[in-house]
C-alpha atoms as a PDB file:
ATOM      1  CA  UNK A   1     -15.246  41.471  15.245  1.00  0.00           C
ATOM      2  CA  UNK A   2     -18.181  40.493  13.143  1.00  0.00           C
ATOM      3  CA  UNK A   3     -21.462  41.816  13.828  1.00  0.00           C
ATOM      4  CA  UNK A   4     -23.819  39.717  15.995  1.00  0.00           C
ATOM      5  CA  UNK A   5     -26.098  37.656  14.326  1.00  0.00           C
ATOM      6  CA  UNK A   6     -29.621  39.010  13.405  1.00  0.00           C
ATOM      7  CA  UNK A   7     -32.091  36.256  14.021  1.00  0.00           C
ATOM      8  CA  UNK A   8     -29.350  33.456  14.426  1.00  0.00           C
ATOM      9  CA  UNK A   9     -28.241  34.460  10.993  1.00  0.00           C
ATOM     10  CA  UNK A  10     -24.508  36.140  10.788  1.00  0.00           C
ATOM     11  CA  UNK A  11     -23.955  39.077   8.604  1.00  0.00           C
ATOM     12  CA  UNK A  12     -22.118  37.386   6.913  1.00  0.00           C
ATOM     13  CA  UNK A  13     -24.284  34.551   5.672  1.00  0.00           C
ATOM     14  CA  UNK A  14     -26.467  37.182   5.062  1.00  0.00           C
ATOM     15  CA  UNK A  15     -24.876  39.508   2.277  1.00  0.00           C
ATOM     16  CA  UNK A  16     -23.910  35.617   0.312  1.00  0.00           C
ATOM     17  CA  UNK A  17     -27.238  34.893   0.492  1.00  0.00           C
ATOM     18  CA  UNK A  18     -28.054  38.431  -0.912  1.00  0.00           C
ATOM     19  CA  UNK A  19     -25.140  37.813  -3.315  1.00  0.00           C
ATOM     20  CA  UNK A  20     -26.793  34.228  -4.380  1.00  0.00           C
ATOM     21  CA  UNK A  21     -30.359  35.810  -4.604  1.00  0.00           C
ATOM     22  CA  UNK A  22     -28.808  38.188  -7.373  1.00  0.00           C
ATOM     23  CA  UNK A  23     -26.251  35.746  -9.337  1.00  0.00           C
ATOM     24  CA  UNK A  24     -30.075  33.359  -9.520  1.00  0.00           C
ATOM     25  CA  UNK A  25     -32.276  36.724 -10.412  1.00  0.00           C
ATOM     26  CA  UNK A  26     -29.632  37.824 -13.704  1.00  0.00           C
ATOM     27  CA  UNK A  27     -29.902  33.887 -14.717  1.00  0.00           C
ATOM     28  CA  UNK A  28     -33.107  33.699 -14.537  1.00  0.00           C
ATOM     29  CA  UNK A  29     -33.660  36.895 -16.471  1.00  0.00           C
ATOM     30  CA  UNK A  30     -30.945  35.991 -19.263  1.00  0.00           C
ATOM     31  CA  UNK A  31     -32.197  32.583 -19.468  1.00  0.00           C
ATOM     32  CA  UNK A  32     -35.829  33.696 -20.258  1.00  0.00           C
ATOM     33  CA  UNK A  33     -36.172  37.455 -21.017  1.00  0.00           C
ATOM     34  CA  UNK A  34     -32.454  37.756 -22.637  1.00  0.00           C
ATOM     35  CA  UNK A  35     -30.321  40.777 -22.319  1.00  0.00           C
ATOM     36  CA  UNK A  36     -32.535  43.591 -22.710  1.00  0.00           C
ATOM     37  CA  UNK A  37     -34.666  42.008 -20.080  1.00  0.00           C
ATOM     38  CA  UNK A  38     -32.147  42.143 -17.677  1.00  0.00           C
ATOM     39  CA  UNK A  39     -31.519  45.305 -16.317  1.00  0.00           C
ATOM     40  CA  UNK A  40     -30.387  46.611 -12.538  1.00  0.00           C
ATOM     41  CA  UNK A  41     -34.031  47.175 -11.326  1.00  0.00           C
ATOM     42  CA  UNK A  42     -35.265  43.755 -13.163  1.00  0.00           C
ATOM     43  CA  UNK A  43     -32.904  41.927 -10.955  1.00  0.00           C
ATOM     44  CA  UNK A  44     -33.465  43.554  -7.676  1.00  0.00           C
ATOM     45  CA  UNK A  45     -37.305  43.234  -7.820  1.00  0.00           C
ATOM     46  CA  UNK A  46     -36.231  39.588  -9.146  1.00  0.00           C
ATOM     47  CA  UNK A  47     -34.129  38.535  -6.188  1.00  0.00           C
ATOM     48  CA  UNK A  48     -37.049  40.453  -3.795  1.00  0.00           C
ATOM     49  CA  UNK A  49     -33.985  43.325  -2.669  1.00  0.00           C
ATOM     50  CA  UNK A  50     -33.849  46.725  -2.365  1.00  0.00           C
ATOM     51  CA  UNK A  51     -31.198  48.308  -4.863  1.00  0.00           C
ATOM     52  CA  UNK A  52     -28.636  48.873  -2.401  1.00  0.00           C
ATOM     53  CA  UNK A  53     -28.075  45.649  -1.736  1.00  0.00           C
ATOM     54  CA  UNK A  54     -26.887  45.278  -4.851  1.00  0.00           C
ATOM     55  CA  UNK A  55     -23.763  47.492  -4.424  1.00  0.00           C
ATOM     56  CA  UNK A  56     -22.638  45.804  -0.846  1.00  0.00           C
ATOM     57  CA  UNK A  57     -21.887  43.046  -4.058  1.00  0.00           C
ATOM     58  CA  UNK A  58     -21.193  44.260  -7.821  1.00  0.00           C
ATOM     59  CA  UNK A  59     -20.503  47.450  -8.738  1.00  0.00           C
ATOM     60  CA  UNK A  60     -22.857  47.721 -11.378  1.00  0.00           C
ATOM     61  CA  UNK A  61     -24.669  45.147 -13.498  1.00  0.00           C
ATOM     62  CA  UNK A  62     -22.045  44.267 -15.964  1.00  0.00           C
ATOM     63  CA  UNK A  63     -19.857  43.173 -13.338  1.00  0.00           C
ATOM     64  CA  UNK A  64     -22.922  40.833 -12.197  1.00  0.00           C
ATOM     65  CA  UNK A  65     -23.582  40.060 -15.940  1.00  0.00           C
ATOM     66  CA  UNK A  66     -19.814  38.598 -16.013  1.00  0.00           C
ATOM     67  CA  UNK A  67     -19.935  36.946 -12.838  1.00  0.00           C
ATOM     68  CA  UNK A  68     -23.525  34.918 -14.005  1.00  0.00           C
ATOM     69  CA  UNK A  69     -21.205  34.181 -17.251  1.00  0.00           C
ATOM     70  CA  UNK A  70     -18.064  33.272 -16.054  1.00  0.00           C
ATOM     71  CA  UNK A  71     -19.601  30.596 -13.177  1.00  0.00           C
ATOM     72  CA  UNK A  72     -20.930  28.777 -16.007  1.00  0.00           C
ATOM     73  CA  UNK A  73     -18.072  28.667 -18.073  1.00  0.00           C
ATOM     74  CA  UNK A  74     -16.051  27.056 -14.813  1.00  0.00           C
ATOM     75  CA  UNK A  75     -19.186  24.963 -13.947  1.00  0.00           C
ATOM     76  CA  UNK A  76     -19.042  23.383 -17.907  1.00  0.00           C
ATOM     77  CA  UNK A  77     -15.013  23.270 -18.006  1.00  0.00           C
ATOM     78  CA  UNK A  78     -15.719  21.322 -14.201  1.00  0.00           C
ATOM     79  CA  UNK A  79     -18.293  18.963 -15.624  1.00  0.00           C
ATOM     80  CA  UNK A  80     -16.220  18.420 -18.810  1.00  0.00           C
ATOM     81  CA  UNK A  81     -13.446  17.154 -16.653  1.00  0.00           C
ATOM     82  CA  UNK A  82     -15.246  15.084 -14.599  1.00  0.00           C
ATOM     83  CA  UNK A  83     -16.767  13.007 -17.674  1.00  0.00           C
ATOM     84  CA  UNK A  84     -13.238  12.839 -19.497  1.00  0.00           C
ATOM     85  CA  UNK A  85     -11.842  11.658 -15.676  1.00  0.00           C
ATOM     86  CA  UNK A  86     -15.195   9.280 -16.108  1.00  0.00           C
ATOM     87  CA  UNK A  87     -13.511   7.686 -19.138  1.00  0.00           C
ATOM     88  CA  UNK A  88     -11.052   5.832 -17.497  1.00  0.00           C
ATOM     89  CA  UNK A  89      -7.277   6.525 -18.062  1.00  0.00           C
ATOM     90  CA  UNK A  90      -6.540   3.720 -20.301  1.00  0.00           C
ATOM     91  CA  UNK A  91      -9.491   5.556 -22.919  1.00  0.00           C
ATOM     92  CA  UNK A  92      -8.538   5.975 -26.086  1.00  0.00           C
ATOM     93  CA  UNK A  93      -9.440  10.115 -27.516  1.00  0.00           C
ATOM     94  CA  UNK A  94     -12.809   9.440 -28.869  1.00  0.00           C
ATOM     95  CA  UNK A  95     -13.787   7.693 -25.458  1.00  0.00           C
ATOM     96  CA  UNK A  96     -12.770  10.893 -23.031  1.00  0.00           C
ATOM     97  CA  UNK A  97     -13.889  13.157 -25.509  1.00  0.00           C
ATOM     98  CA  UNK A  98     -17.902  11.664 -25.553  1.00  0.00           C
ATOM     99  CA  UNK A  99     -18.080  11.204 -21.792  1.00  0.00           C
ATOM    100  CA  UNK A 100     -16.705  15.286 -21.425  1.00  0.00           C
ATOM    101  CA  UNK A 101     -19.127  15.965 -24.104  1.00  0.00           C
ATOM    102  CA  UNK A 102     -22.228  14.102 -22.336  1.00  0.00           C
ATOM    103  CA  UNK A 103     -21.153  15.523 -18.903  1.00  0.00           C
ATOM    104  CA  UNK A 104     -21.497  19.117 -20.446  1.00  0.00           C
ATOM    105  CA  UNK A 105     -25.245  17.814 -22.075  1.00  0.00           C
ATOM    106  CA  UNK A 106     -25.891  16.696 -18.922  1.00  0.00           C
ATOM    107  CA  UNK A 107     -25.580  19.974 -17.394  1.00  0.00           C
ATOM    108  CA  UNK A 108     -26.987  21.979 -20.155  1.00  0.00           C
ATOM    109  CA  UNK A 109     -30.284  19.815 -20.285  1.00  0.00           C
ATOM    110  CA  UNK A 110     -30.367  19.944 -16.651  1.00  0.00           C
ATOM    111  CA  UNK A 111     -30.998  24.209 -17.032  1.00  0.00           C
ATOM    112  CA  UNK A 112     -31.036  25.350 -20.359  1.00  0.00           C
ATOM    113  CA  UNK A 113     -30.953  28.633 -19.096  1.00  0.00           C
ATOM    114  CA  UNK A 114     -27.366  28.257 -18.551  1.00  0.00           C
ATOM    115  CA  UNK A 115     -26.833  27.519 -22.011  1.00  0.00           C
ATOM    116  CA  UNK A 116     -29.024  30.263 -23.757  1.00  0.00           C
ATOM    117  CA  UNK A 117     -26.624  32.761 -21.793  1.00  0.00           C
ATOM    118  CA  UNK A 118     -23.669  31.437 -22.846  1.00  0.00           C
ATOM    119  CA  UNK A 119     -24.390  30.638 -26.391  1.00  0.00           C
ATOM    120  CA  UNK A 120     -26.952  33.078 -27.278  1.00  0.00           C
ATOM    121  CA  UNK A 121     -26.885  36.452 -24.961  1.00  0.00           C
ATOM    122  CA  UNK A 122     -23.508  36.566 -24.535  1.00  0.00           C
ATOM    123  CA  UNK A 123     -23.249  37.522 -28.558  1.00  0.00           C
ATOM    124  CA  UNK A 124     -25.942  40.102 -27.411  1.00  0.00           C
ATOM    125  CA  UNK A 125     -23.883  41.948 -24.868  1.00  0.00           C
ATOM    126  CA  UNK A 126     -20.891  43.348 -25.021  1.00  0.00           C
ATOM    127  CA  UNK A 127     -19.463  42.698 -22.203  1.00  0.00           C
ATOM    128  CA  UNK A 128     -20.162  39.188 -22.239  1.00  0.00           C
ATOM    129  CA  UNK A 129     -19.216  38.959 -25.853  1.00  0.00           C
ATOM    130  CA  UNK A 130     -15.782  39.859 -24.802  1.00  0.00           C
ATOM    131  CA  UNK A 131     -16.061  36.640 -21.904  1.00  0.00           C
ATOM    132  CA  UNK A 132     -17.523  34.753 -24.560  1.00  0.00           C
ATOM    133  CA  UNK A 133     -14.334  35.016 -26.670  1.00  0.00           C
ATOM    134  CA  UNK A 134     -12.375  34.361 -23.632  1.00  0.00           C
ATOM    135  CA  UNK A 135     -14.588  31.181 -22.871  1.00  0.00           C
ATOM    136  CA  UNK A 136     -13.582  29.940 -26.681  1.00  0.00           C
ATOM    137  CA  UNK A 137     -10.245  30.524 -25.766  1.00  0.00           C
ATOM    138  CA  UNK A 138     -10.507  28.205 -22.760  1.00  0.00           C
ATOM    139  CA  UNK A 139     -12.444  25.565 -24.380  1.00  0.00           C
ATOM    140  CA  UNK A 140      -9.804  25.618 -27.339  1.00  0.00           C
ATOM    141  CA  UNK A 141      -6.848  25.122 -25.126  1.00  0.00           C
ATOM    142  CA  UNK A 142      -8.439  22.612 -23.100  1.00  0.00           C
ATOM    143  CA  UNK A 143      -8.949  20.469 -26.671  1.00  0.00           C
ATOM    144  CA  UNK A 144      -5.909  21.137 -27.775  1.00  0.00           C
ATOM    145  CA  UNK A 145      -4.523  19.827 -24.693  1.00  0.00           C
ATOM    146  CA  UNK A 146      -6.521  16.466 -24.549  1.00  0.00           C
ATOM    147  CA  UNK A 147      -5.630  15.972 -27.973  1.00  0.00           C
ATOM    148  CA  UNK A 148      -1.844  16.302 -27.157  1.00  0.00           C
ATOM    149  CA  UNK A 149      -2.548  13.459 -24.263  1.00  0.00           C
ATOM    150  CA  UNK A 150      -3.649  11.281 -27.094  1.00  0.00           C
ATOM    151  CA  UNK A 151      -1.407  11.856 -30.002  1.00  0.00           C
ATOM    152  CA  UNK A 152       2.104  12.583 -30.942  1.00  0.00           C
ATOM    153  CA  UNK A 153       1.739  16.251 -32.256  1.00  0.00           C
ATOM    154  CA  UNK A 154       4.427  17.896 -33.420  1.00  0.00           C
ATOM    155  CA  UNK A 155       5.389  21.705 -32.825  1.00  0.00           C
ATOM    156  CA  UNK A 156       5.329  22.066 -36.447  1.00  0.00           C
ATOM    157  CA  UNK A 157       1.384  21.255 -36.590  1.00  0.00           C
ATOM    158  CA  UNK A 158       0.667  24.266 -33.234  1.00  0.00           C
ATOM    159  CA  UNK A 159      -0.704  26.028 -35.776  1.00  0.00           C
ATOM    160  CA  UNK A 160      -2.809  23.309 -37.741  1.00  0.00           C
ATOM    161  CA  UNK A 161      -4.211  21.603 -34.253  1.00  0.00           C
ATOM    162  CA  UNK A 162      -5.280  25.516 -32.774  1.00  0.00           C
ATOM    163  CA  UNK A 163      -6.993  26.017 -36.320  1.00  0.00           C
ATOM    164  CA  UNK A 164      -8.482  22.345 -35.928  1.00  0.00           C
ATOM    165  CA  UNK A 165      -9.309  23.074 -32.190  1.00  0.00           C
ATOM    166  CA  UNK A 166     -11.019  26.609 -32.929  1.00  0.00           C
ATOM    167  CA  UNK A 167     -13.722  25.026 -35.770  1.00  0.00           C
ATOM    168  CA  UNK A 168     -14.230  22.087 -32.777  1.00  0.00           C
ATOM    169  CA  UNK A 169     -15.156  24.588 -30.292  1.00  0.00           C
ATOM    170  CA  UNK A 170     -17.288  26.915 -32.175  1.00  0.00           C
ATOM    171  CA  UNK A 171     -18.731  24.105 -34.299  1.00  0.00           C
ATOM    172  CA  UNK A 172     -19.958  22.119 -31.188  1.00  0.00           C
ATOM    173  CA  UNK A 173     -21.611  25.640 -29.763  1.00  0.00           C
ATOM    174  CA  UNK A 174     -23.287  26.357 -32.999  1.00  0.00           C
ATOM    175  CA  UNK A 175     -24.397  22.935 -33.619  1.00  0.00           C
ATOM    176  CA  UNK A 176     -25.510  22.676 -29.665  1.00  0.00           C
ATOM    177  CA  UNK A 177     -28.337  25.613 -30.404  1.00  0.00           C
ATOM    178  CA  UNK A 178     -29.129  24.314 -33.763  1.00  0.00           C
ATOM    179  CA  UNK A 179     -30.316  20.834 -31.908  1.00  0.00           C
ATOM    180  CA  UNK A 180     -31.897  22.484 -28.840  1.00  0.00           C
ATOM    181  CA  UNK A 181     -33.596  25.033 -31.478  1.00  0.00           C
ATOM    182  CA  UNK A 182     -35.056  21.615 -33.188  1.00  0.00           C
ATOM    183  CA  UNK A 183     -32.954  22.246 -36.431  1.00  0.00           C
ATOM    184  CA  UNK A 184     -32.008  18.628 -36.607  1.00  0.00           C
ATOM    185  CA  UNK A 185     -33.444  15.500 -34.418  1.00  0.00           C
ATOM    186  CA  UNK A 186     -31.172  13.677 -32.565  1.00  0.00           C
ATOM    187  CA  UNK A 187     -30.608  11.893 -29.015  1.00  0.00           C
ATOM    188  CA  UNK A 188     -27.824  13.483 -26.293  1.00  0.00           C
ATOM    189  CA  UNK A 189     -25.667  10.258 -26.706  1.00  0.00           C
ATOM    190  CA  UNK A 190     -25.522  10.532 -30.740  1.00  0.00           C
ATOM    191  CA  UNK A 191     -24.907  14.133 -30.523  1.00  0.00           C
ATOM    192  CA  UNK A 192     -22.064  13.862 -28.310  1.00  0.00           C
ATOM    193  CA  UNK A 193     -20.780  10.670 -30.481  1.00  0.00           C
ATOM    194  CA  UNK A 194     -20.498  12.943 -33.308  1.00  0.00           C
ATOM    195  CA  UNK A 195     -18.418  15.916 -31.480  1.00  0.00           C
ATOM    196  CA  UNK A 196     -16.006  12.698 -30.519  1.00  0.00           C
ATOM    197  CA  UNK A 197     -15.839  11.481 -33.676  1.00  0.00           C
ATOM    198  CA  UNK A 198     -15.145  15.128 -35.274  1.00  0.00           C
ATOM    199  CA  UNK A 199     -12.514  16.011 -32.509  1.00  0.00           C
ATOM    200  CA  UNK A 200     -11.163  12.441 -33.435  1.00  0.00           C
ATOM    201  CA  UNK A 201     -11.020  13.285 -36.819  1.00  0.00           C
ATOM    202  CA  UNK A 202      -9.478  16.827 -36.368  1.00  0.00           C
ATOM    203  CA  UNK A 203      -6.493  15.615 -33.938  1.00  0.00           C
ATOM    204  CA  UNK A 204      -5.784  12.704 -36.298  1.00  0.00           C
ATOM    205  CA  UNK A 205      -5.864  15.387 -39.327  1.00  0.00           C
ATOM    206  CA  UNK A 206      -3.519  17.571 -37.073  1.00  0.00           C
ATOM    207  CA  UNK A 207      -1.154  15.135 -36.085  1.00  0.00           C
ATOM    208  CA  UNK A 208      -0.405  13.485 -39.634  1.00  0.00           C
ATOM    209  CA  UNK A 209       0.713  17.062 -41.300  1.00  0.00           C
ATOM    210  CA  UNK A 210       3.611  17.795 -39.192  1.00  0.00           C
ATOM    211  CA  UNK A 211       4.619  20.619 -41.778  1.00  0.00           C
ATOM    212  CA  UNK A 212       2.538  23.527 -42.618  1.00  0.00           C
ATOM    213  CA  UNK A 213       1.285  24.493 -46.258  1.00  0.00           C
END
Protein backbone atom coordinates (compact mmCIF):
# COMPACT_ATOMS: atom_id res chain seq x y z
CA UNK A 1 0.00 0.00 0.00
CA UNK A 2 1.15 3.51 -0.60
CA UNK A 3 1.69 5.77 2.15
CA UNK A 4 -1.17 8.13 3.11
CA UNK A 5 -1.09 11.35 1.75
CA UNK A 6 0.70 14.22 3.67
CA UNK A 7 -1.39 17.31 3.31
CA UNK A 8 -3.68 15.81 0.48
CA UNK A 9 -0.49 15.29 -1.41
CA UNK A 10 0.52 11.38 -2.09
CA UNK A 11 4.04 10.32 -1.70
CA UNK A 12 4.12 9.73 -4.65
CA UNK A 13 3.36 13.04 -6.32
CA UNK A 14 5.66 14.15 -3.96
CA UNK A 15 9.19 12.54 -4.80
CA UNK A 16 8.10 13.63 -9.00
CA UNK A 17 7.70 16.83 -7.89
CA UNK A 18 11.11 16.57 -6.02
CA UNK A 19 12.36 14.80 -9.17
CA UNK A 20 10.95 17.88 -11.45
CA UNK A 21 12.36 20.53 -8.95
CA UNK A 22 15.91 18.93 -9.73
CA UNK A 23 15.66 18.05 -13.67
CA UNK A 24 14.50 22.41 -13.66
CA UNK A 25 17.49 23.33 -10.98
CA UNK A 26 20.54 21.37 -13.41
CA UNK A 27 18.78 23.34 -16.51
CA UNK A 28 18.72 26.23 -15.10
CA UNK A 29 22.29 26.00 -13.89
CA UNK A 30 23.66 24.61 -17.38
CA UNK A 31 21.69 27.06 -19.21
CA UNK A 32 23.23 30.08 -17.32
CA UNK A 33 26.26 29.16 -15.13
CA UNK A 34 27.46 26.12 -17.57
CA UNK A 35 29.04 23.00 -16.32
CA UNK A 36 31.29 24.02 -13.70
CA UNK A 37 28.40 25.87 -12.22
CA UNK A 38 26.51 22.97 -11.81
CA UNK A 39 27.48 20.89 -9.18
CA UNK A 40 25.38 18.45 -6.54
CA UNK A 41 25.05 21.19 -3.82
CA UNK A 42 24.31 24.03 -6.64
CA UNK A 43 21.31 22.07 -7.58
CA UNK A 44 19.90 21.15 -4.28
CA UNK A 45 20.04 24.73 -2.86
CA UNK A 46 18.63 25.47 -6.56
CA UNK A 47 15.57 23.26 -6.41
CA UNK A 48 15.17 24.56 -2.40
CA UNK A 49 15.98 20.46 -1.19
CA UNK A 50 17.94 18.99 1.19
CA UNK A 51 20.70 16.64 -0.44
CA UNK A 52 19.03 13.53 0.27
CA UNK A 53 16.41 14.08 -1.72
CA UNK A 54 18.46 13.93 -4.37
CA UNK A 55 19.37 10.20 -4.03
CA UNK A 56 15.49 8.95 -3.50
CA UNK A 57 16.10 10.11 -7.60
CA UNK A 58 19.70 9.96 -9.37
CA UNK A 59 22.42 8.37 -8.11
CA UNK A 60 24.75 11.02 -8.47
CA UNK A 61 24.81 14.13 -10.64
CA UNK A 62 25.95 12.73 -13.88
CA UNK A 63 23.11 10.54 -14.00
CA UNK A 64 20.92 13.87 -13.50
CA UNK A 65 23.31 15.68 -15.97
CA UNK A 66 22.18 12.88 -18.66
CA UNK A 67 18.71 12.83 -17.79
CA UNK A 68 18.51 17.08 -18.24
CA UNK A 69 20.35 16.09 -21.71
CA UNK A 70 18.66 13.33 -23.00
CA UNK A 71 14.84 15.00 -22.36
CA UNK A 72 15.89 17.57 -24.67
CA UNK A 73 17.21 15.57 -27.26
CA UNK A 74 13.57 13.57 -27.27
CA UNK A 75 11.75 16.94 -26.74
CA UNK A 76 13.73 18.39 -30.23
CA UNK A 77 13.48 14.85 -32.16
CA UNK A 78 9.37 15.28 -30.85
CA UNK A 79 9.09 18.82 -32.13
CA UNK A 80 11.03 17.96 -35.33
CA UNK A 81 8.40 15.42 -36.11
CA UNK A 82 5.61 17.30 -35.44
CA UNK A 83 6.70 20.20 -37.99
CA UNK A 84 7.76 17.56 -40.77
CA UNK A 85 4.00 15.82 -39.88
CA UNK A 86 3.00 19.81 -40.22
CA UNK A 87 4.17 19.66 -43.85
CA UNK A 88 1.57 17.75 -45.19
CA UNK A 89 2.21 14.26 -46.75
CA UNK A 90 2.05 15.21 -50.29
CA UNK A 91 5.41 17.80 -49.33
CA UNK A 92 8.03 17.58 -51.38
CA UNK A 93 11.85 17.18 -49.09
CA UNK A 94 12.65 20.77 -48.85
CA UNK A 95 8.99 21.46 -47.52
CA UNK A 96 9.15 18.75 -44.39
CA UNK A 97 12.57 19.51 -43.88
CA UNK A 98 11.89 23.67 -43.11
CA UNK A 99 8.74 23.07 -41.08
CA UNK A 100 11.02 20.21 -38.76
CA UNK A 101 13.65 22.78 -38.84
CA UNK A 102 11.29 25.82 -37.63
CA UNK A 103 9.53 23.47 -35.10
CA UNK A 104 13.05 22.81 -33.50
CA UNK A 105 13.68 27.05 -33.67
CA UNK A 106 10.60 27.27 -32.23
CA UNK A 107 11.54 25.38 -29.27
CA UNK A 108 15.02 26.56 -28.97
CA UNK A 109 13.93 30.35 -29.02
CA UNK A 110 11.26 29.48 -26.71
CA UNK A 111 14.34 28.53 -23.83
CA UNK A 112 17.61 28.96 -25.06
CA UNK A 113 18.77 27.34 -22.16
CA UNK A 114 17.89 24.14 -23.68
CA UNK A 115 20.01 24.80 -26.49
CA UNK A 116 23.25 26.16 -24.74
CA UNK A 117 23.22 22.59 -22.97
CA UNK A 118 22.98 20.71 -25.80
CA UNK A 119 25.20 22.53 -28.14
CA UNK A 120 27.62 24.12 -25.91
CA UNK A 121 28.03 22.21 -22.31
CA UNK A 122 27.57 19.05 -23.48
CA UNK A 123 31.23 19.45 -25.38
CA UNK A 124 32.20 20.60 -21.78
CA UNK A 125 31.33 17.44 -19.95
CA UNK A 126 32.17 14.28 -20.44
CA UNK A 127 29.52 12.56 -19.82
CA UNK A 128 27.32 14.51 -21.86
CA UNK A 129 29.86 14.64 -24.60
CA UNK A 130 29.43 10.98 -24.90
CA UNK A 131 25.16 11.72 -25.17
CA UNK A 132 26.05 14.39 -27.37
CA UNK A 133 27.62 11.97 -29.88
CA UNK A 134 24.77 9.72 -29.37
CA UNK A 135 22.27 12.70 -30.03
CA UNK A 136 24.30 13.21 -33.59
CA UNK A 137 23.77 9.79 -34.14
CA UNK A 138 20.00 10.15 -33.76
CA UNK A 139 19.65 13.27 -35.62
CA UNK A 140 21.77 11.63 -38.54
CA UNK A 141 19.58 8.63 -38.86
CA UNK A 142 16.52 10.49 -38.59
CA UNK A 143 17.88 12.63 -41.93
CA UNK A 144 18.96 9.94 -43.51
CA UNK A 145 15.68 8.44 -43.14
CA UNK A 146 13.52 11.45 -44.40
CA UNK A 147 15.75 11.68 -47.18
CA UNK A 148 15.11 7.98 -48.16
CA UNK A 149 11.11 8.96 -47.99
CA UNK A 150 11.92 11.46 -50.64
CA UNK A 151 14.37 9.96 -53.01
CA UNK A 152 15.33 6.79 -54.66
CA UNK A 153 18.73 6.06 -52.85
CA UNK A 154 20.51 3.33 -53.66
CA UNK A 155 22.46 0.89 -51.21
CA UNK A 156 25.45 1.70 -53.12
CA UNK A 157 25.28 5.56 -51.98
CA UNK A 158 24.72 4.24 -47.65
CA UNK A 159 27.88 5.43 -47.40
CA UNK A 160 27.74 8.82 -49.44
CA UNK A 161 24.08 9.85 -47.85
CA UNK A 162 25.55 8.97 -43.89
CA UNK A 163 28.68 11.18 -44.93
CA UNK A 164 26.10 13.80 -46.46
CA UNK A 165 23.78 13.34 -43.36
CA UNK A 166 26.73 13.72 -40.70
CA UNK A 167 28.04 17.43 -42.25
CA UNK A 168 23.89 18.25 -42.18
CA UNK A 169 23.68 17.52 -38.61
CA UNK A 170 26.75 19.02 -37.25
CA UNK A 171 26.64 21.89 -39.75
CA UNK A 172 23.06 22.96 -38.65
CA UNK A 173 24.36 22.76 -34.72
CA UNK A 174 27.39 24.79 -35.44
CA UNK A 175 25.71 27.22 -37.59
CA UNK A 176 22.61 27.33 -34.89
CA UNK A 177 25.25 28.93 -32.12
CA UNK A 178 27.01 30.96 -34.65
CA UNK A 179 23.42 32.87 -35.32
CA UNK A 180 22.26 32.90 -31.67
CA UNK A 181 26.02 34.11 -30.81
CA UNK A 182 25.20 37.13 -33.45
CA UNK A 183 27.94 35.81 -35.92
CA UNK A 184 25.67 36.37 -38.85
CA UNK A 185 22.08 38.29 -38.97
CA UNK A 186 19.35 36.49 -40.08
CA UNK A 187 15.46 35.78 -39.38
CA UNK A 188 14.25 32.02 -37.93
CA UNK A 189 12.34 31.41 -41.28
CA UNK A 190 15.57 32.18 -43.58
CA UNK A 191 17.70 30.22 -41.34
CA UNK A 192 15.66 27.24 -41.46
CA UNK A 193 15.17 27.83 -45.45
CA UNK A 194 18.77 27.42 -45.77
CA UNK A 195 19.18 23.99 -43.62
CA UNK A 196 16.21 22.81 -46.26
CA UNK A 197 17.81 23.90 -49.04
CA UNK A 198 21.35 22.30 -47.89
CA UNK A 199 19.65 18.94 -46.81
CA UNK A 200 17.96 19.30 -50.34
CA UNK A 201 21.07 19.69 -51.88
CA UNK A 202 22.92 16.87 -49.94
CA UNK A 203 20.11 14.06 -50.62
CA UNK A 204 19.97 15.11 -54.28
CA UNK A 205 24.01 14.92 -54.29
CA UNK A 206 23.57 11.45 -52.53
CA UNK A 207 21.09 10.01 -54.61
CA UNK A 208 22.68 10.84 -58.17
CA UNK A 209 26.19 8.90 -57.30
CA UNK A 210 24.88 5.52 -56.83
CA UNK A 211 28.61 4.19 -56.96
CA UNK A 212 31.26 5.17 -54.61
CA UNK A 213 34.73 6.82 -55.60
Amino acid sequence: MSPRPYGGVTADRRRADRRAALLEAALDLLGTEGVQGTSLRAVCARAGLNPRYFYESYTDLDALLTDVHDRIVTEVADAAARGAAAAGPDAGLRTTVRSAAMAALDLGRADPRKVRVVLIEAAASPVLRARRQAARRRYTQLVIDYARQFYDIPPTAGARMHFAATMLVAGWGENLVAWLDGEFDTTPSALAGMFADAAEALATHAAGRARPD
